[in-house]
Protein backbone atom coordinates (compact mmCIF):
# COMPACT_ATOMS: atom_id res chain seq x y z
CA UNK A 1 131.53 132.69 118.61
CA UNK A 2 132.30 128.88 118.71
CA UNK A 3 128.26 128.51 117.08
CA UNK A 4 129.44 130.78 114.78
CA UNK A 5 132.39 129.02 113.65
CA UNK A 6 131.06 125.79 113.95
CA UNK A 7 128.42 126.87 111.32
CA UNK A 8 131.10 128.36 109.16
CA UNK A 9 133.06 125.00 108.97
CA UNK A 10 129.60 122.67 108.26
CA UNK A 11 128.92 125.26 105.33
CA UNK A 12 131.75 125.30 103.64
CA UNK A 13 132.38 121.25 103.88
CA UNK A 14 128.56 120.60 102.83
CA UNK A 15 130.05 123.11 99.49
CA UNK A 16 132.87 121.24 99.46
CA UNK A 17 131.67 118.28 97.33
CA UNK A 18 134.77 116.43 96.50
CA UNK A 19 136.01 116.01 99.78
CA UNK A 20 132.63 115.25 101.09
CA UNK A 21 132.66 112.58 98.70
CA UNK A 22 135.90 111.34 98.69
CA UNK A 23 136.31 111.78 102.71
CA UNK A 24 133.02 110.66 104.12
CA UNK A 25 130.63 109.26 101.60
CA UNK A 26 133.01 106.95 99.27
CA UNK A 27 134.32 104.26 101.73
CA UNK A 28 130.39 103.13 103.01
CA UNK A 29 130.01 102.96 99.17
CA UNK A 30 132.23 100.77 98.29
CA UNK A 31 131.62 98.28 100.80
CA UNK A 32 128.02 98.49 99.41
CA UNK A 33 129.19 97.70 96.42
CA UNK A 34 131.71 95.04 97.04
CA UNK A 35 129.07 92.90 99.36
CA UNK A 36 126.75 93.38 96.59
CA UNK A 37 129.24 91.93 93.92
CA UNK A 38 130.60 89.34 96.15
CA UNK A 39 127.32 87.88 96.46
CA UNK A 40 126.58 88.24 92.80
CA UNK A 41 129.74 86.44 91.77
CA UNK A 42 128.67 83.15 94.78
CA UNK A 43 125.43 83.26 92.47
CA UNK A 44 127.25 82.51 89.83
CA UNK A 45 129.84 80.02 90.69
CA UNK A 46 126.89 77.79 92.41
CA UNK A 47 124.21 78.87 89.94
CA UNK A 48 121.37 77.44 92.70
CA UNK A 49 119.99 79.13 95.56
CA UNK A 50 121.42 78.93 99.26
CA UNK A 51 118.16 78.39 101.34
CA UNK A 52 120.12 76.87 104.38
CA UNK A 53 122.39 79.64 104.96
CA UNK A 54 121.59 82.62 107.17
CA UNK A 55 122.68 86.25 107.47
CA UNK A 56 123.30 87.69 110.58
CA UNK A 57 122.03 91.03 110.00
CA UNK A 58 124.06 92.38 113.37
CA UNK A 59 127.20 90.61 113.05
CA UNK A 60 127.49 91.96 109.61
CA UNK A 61 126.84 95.67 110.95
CA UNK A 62 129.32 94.45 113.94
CA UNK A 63 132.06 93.79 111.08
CA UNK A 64 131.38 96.44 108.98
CA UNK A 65 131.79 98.76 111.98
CA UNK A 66 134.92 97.13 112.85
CA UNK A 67 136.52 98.10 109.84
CA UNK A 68 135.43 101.63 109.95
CA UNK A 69 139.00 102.79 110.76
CA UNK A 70 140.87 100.45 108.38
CA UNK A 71 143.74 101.36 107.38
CA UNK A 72 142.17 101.55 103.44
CA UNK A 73 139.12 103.27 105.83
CA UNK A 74 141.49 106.01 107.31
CA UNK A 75 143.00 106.61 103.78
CA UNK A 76 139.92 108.24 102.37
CA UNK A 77 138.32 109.57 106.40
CA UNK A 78 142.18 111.54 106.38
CA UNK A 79 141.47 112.70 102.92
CA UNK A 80 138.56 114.51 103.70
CA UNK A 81 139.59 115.32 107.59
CA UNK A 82 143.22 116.73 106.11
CA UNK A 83 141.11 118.90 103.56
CA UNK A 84 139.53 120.61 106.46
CA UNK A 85 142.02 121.31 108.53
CA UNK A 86 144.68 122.49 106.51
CA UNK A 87 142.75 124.31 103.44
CA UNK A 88 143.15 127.30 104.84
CA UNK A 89 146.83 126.92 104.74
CA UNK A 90 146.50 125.42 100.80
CA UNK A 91 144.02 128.86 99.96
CA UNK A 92 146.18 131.19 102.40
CA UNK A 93 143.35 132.64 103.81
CA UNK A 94 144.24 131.88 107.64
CA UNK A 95 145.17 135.64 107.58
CA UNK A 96 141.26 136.51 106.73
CA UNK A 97 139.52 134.32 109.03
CA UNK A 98 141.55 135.13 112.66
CA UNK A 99 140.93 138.53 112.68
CA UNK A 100 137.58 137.65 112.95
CA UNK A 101 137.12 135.04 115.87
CA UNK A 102 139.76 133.25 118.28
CA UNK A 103 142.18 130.82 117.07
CA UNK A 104 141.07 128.39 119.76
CA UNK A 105 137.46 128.76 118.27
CA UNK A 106 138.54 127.93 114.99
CA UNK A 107 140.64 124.73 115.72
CA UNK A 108 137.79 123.69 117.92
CA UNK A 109 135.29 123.96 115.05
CA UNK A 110 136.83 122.23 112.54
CA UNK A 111 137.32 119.19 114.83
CA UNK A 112 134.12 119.03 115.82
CA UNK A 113 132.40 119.15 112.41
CA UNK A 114 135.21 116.61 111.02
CA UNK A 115 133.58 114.56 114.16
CA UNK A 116 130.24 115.04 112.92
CA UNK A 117 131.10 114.11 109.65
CA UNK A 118 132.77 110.48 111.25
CA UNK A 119 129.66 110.11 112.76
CA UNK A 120 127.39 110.28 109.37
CA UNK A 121 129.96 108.53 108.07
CA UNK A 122 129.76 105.47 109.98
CA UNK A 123 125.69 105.90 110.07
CA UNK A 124 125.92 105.69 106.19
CA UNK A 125 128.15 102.57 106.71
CA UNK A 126 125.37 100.97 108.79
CA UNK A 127 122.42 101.15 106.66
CA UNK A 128 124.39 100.45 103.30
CA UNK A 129 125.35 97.40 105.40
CA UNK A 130 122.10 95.97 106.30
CA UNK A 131 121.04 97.31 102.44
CA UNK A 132 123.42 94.87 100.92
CA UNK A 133 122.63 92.39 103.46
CA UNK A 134 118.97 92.19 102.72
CA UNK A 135 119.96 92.11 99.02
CA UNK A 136 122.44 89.63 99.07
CA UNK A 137 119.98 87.59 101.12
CA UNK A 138 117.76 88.16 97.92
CA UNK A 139 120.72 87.33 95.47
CA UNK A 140 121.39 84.03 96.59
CA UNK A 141 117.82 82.97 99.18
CA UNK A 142 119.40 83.18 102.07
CA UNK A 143 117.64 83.37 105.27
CA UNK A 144 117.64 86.62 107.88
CA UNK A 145 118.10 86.75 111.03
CA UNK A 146 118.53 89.56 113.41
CA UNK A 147 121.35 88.16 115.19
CA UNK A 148 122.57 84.63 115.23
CA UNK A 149 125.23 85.18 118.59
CA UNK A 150 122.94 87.13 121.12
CA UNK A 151 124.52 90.72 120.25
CA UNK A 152 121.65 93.52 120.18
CA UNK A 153 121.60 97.19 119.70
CA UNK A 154 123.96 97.57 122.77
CA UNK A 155 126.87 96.18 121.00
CA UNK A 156 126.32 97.96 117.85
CA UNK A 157 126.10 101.03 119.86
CA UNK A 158 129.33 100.07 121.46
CA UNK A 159 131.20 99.10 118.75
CA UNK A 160 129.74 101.83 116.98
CA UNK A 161 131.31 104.37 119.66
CA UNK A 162 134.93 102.56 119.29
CA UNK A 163 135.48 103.10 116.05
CA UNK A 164 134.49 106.64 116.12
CA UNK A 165 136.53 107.52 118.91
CA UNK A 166 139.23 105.51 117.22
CA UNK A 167 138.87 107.42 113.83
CA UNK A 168 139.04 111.31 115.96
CA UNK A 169 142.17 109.96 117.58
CA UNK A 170 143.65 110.16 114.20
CA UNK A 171 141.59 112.85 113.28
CA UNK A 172 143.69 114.32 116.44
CA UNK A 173 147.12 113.62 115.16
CA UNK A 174 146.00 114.81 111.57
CA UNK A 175 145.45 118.36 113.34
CA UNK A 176 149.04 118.37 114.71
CA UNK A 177 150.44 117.80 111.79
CA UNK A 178 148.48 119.71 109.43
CA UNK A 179 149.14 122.84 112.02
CA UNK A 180 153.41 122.03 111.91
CA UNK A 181 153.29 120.87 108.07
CA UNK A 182 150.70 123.46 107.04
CA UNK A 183 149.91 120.92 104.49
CA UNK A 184 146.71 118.40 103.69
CA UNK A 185 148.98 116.24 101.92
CA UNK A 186 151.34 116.00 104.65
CA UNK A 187 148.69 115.08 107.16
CA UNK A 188 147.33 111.76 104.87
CA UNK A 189 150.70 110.68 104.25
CA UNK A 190 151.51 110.47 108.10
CA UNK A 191 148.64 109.62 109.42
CA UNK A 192 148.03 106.54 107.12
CA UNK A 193 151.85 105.42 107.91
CA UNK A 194 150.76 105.79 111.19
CA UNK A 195 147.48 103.80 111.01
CA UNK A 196 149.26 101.04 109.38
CA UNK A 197 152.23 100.61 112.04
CA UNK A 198 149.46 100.75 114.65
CA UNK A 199 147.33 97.79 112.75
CA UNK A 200 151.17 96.11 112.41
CA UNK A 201 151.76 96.69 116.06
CA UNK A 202 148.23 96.11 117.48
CA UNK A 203 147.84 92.85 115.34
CA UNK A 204 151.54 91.08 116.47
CA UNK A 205 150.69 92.21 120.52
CA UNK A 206 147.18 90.57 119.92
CA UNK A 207 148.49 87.25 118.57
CA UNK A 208 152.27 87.24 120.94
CA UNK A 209 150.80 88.74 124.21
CA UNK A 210 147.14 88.17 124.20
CA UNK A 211 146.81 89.95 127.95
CA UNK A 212 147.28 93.22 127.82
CA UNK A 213 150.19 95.15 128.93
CA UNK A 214 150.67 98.94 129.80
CA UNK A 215 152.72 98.67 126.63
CA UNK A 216 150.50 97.41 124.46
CA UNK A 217 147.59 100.25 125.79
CA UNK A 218 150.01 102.79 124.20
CA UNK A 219 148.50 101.47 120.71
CA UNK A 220 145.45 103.37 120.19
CA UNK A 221 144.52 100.61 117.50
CA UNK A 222 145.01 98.31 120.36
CA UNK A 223 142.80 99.75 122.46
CA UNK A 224 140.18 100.20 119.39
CA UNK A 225 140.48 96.26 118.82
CA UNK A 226 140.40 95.73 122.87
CA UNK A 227 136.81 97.62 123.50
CA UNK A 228 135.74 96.15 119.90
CA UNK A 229 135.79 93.08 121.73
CA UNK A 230 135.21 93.72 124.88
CA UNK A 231 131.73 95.43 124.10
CA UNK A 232 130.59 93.39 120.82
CA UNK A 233 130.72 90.16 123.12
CA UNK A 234 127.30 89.50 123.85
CA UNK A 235 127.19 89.92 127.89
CA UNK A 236 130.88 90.39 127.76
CA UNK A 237 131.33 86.93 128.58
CA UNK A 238 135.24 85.95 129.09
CA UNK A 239 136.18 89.31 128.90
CA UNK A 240 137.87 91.09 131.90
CA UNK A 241 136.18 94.73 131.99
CA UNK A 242 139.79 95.78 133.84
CA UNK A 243 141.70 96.00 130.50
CA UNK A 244 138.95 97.40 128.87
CA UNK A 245 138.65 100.52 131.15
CA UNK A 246 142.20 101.08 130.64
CA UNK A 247 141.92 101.33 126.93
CA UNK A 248 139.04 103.61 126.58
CA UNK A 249 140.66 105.83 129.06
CA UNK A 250 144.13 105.50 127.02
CA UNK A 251 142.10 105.51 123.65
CA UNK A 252 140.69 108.89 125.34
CA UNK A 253 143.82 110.39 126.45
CA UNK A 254 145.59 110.12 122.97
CA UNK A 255 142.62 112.28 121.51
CA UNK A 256 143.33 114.88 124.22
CA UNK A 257 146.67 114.78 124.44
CA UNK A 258 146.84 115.56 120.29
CA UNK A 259 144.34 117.81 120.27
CA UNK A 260 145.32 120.47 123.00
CA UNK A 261 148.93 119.74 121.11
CA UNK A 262 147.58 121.30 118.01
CA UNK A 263 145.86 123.78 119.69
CA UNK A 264 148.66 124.85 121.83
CA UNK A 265 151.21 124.74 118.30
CA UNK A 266 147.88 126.99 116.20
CA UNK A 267 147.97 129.33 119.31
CA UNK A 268 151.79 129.76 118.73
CA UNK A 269 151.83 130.25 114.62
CA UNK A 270 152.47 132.68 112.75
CA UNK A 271 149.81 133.41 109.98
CA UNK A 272 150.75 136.73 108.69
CA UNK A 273 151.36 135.12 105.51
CA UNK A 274 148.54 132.02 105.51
């Protein structure tokens, strides 16, 4: 029944064009665009080629990454998440669907396809990344290299991980609040606030108390920015893997913690009327 669901949820997203777009596919696009334009306008302004100057094709995927969850990033990931968790409420037609599998199924299925989505999501981010690389490199005559710092595939992996883990934590706290506000517009609007007092908060602890503190591990950005470090270092060098363990395993806990909340609050609800 949880296939069944699951397949339910991917069909009607992939029909669901707008937030598709606007949710998953328009973020990675305008980075594209923006690298691409940034290096058109350096053209420009020097009007000569740059042969000495490199790009680090895996530091720019590292960065790009890094950004993933943004708070401009979680904007447009909570537009589309928020669309597919509480449409049913919008279109009333919770009362249809539970009749015909379990509520826990249904939850559970639109999570995991919103996690699915994350992870295209930040795949698409990737190649556009190395696209506009490569044509920047064109643009101006700038030199390639894989990676100028020692990081390899194991860090983008890493990094790559982080984010998305950070991204279904809000993805989490979305599903809590679209269940209590039975609203998608109500789920963007506190979940960015809540991105941006967590980049506020994780930014201040990381400049005022650079060791971490079981404080500071209550930040899930924190933690994000902690393990973002921690794994894109090449051989982790400086880097105590203590702190590090504590924040995947806090970054972890705030994902399960919000989403057996929402289940646990869907279970209760009445949707005689949704």
């Amino acid at each position: 029944m949880l296939v069944d669901a699951i397949a339910a949820e991917r069909f009607r997203l992939l029909r669901d064009r707008s937030a598709l777009f606007w949710g998953f596919v328009f973020a990675p696009l305008v980075g594209f665009f923006l690298n691409i334009g940034g290096d058109l306008f350096l053209r420009g302004v020097i009007k000569r080629p740059m042969p000495g100057i490199t790009v680090d094709l895996t530091g720019q995927v590292l960065k790009a990454l890094g950004e993933g969850a943004s708070v401009m990033a979680a904007l447009f990931l909570m537009i589309g998440a928020a669309s597919v968790l509480a449409g049913d409420y919008r279109w009333e037609t919770w009362r249809l669907r539970t009749p015909r599998n379990s509520r826990l199924n249904l939850l559970a299925a639109k999570l995991i396809v919103i996690g699915e989505a994350l992870l295209w999501t930040l795949v698409l981010t990737v190649v556009l990344t190395l696209a506009a690389a490569v044509i920047g490199a064109g643009i101006n005559s700038k030199a390639i290299v894989l990676s100028a710092t020692g990081s390899g595939l194991g860090q983008v992996a890493g990094v790559f991980l982080v984010t998305w883990l950070e991204a279904m934590s809000l993805v989490a706290l979305a599903a809590c609040v679209a269940v209590v506000a039975r609203s998608p517009m109500a789920a963007v609007v506190v979940c960015l606030i809540v991105r941006f007092v967590e980049s506020i908060l994780a930014s201040t602890l990381g400049t005022l108390a650079p060791t971490p503190t079981w404080k500071s591990l209550l930040i899930p950005a924190y933690d994000a920015d902690l393990l973002r470090a921690f794994v894109g270092a090449p051989s982790h060098a400086g880097l105590d893997a203590g702190p590090a363990g504590w924040a995947l395993l806090a970054l972890i806990g705030w994902i399960a913690v919000l989403t057996a909340g929402a289940i646990v609050l869907f279970q209760r609800q009445d949707l005689t009327r949704e």
